[in-house]
C-alpha atoms as a PDB file:
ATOM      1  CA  UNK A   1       1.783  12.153  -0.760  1.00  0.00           C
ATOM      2  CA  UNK A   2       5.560  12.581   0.042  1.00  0.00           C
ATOM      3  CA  UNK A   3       6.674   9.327   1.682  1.00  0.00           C
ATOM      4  CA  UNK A   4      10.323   7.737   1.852  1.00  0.00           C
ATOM      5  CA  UNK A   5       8.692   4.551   1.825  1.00  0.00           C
ATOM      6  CA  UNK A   6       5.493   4.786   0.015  1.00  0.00           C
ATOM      7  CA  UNK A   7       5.343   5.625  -3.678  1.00  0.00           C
ATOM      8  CA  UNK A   8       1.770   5.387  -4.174  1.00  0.00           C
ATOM      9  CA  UNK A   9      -1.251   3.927  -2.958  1.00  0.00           C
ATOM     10  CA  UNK A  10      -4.123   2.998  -5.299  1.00  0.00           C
ATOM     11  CA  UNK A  11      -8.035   1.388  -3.350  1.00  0.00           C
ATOM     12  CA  UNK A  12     -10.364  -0.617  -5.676  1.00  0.00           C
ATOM     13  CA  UNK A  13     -13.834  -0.648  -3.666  1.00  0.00           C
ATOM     14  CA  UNK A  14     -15.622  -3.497  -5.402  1.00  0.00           C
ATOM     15  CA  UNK A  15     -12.693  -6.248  -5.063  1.00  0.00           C
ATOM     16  CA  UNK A  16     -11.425  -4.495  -1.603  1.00  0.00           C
ATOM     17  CA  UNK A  17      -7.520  -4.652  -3.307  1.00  0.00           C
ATOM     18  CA  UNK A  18      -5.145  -2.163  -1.685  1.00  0.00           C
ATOM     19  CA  UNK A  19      -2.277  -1.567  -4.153  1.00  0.00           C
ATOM     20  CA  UNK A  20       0.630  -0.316  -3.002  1.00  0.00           C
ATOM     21  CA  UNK A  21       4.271   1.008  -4.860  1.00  0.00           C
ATOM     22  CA  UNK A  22       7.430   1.322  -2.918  1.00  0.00           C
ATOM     23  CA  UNK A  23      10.198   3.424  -2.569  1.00  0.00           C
ATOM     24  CA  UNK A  24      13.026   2.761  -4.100  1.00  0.00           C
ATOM     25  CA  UNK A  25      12.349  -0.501  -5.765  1.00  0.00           C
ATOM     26  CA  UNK A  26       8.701   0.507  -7.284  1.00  0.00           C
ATOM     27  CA  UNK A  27       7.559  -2.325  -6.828  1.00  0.00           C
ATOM     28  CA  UNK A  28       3.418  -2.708  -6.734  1.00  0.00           C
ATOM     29  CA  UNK A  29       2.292  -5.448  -4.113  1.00  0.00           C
ATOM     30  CA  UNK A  30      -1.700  -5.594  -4.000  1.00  0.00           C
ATOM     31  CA  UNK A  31      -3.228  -6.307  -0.309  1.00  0.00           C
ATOM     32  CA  UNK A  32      -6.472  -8.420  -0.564  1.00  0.00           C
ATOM     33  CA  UNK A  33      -9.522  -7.801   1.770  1.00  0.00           C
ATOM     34  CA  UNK A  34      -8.718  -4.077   3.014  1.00  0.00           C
ATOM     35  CA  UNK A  35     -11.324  -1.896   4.005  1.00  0.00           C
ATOM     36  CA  UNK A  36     -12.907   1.245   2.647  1.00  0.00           C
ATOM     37  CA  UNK A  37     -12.019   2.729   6.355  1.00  0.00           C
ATOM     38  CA  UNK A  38      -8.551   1.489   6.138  1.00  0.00           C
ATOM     39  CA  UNK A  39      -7.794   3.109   2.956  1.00  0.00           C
ATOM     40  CA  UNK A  40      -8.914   5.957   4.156  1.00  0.00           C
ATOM     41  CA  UNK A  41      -7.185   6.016   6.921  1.00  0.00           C
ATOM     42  CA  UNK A  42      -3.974   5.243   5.627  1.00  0.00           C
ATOM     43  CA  UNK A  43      -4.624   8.207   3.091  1.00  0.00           C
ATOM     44  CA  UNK A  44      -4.908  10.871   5.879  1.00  0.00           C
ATOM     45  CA  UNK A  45      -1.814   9.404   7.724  1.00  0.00           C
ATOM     46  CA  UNK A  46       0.687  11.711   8.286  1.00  0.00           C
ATOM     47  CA  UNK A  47       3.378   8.758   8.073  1.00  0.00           C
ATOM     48  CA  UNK A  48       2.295   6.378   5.445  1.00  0.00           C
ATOM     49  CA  UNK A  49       4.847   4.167   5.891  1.00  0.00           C
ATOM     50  CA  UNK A  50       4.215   4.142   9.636  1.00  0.00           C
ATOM     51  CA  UNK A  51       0.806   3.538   8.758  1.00  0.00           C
ATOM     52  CA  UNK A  52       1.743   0.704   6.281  1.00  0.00           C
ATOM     53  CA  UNK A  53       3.881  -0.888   9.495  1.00  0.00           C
ATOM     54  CA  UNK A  54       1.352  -0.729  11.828  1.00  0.00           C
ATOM     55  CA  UNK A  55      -1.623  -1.152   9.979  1.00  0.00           C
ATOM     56  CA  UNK A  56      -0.828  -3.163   6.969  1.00  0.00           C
ATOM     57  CA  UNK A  57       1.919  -4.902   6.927  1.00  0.00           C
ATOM     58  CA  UNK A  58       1.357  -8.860   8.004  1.00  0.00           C
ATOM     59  CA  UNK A  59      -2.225  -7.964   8.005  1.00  0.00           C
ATOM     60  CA  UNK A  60      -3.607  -9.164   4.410  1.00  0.00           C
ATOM     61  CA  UNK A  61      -2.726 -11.616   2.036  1.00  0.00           C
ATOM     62  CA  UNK A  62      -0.629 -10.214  -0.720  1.00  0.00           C
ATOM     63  CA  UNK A  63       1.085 -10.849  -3.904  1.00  0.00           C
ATOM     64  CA  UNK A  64       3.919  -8.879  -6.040  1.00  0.00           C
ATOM     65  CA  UNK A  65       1.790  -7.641  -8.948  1.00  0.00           C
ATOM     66  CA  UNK A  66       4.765  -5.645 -10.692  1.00  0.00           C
ATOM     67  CA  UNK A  67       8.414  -5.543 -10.100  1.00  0.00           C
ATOM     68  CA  UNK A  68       9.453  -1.742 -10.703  1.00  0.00           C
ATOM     69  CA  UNK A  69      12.978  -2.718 -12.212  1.00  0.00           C
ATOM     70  CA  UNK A  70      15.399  -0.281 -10.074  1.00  0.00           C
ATOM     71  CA  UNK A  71      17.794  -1.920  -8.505  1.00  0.00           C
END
């Protein structure tokens, strides 16, 4: 999933947490209440981090689960 903002994007069905890893910090915030179609969406998106903007972004509650250490 080659992004320049996205690392990686991770869906847990049952608590409906979005994780998601950016580029270049690595950082993991998880995004609470997202739905099944909304993870799938942002999946097939051509632009994830478009996606993330549009879609995501101020959206959900979230927290910083994991700071990836680069600075």
């Amino acid at each position: 999933m080659p992004s320049t903002a996205i690392l990686n994007i991770r869906y847990d069905p049952s608590r409906r947490i979005l994780s998601v890893w950016f580029v270049p910090s690595g950082d993991r915030y998880d995004y609470e209440g997202v739905a099944p179609e909304t993870y799938a969406a942002f999946k097939a998106a051509s632009s994830k981090g478009q996606f993330f903007n549009e879609c995501v972004r101020d959206r959900f509650r979230y927290r910083l689960v994991e700071h990836g250490g680069r600075h």
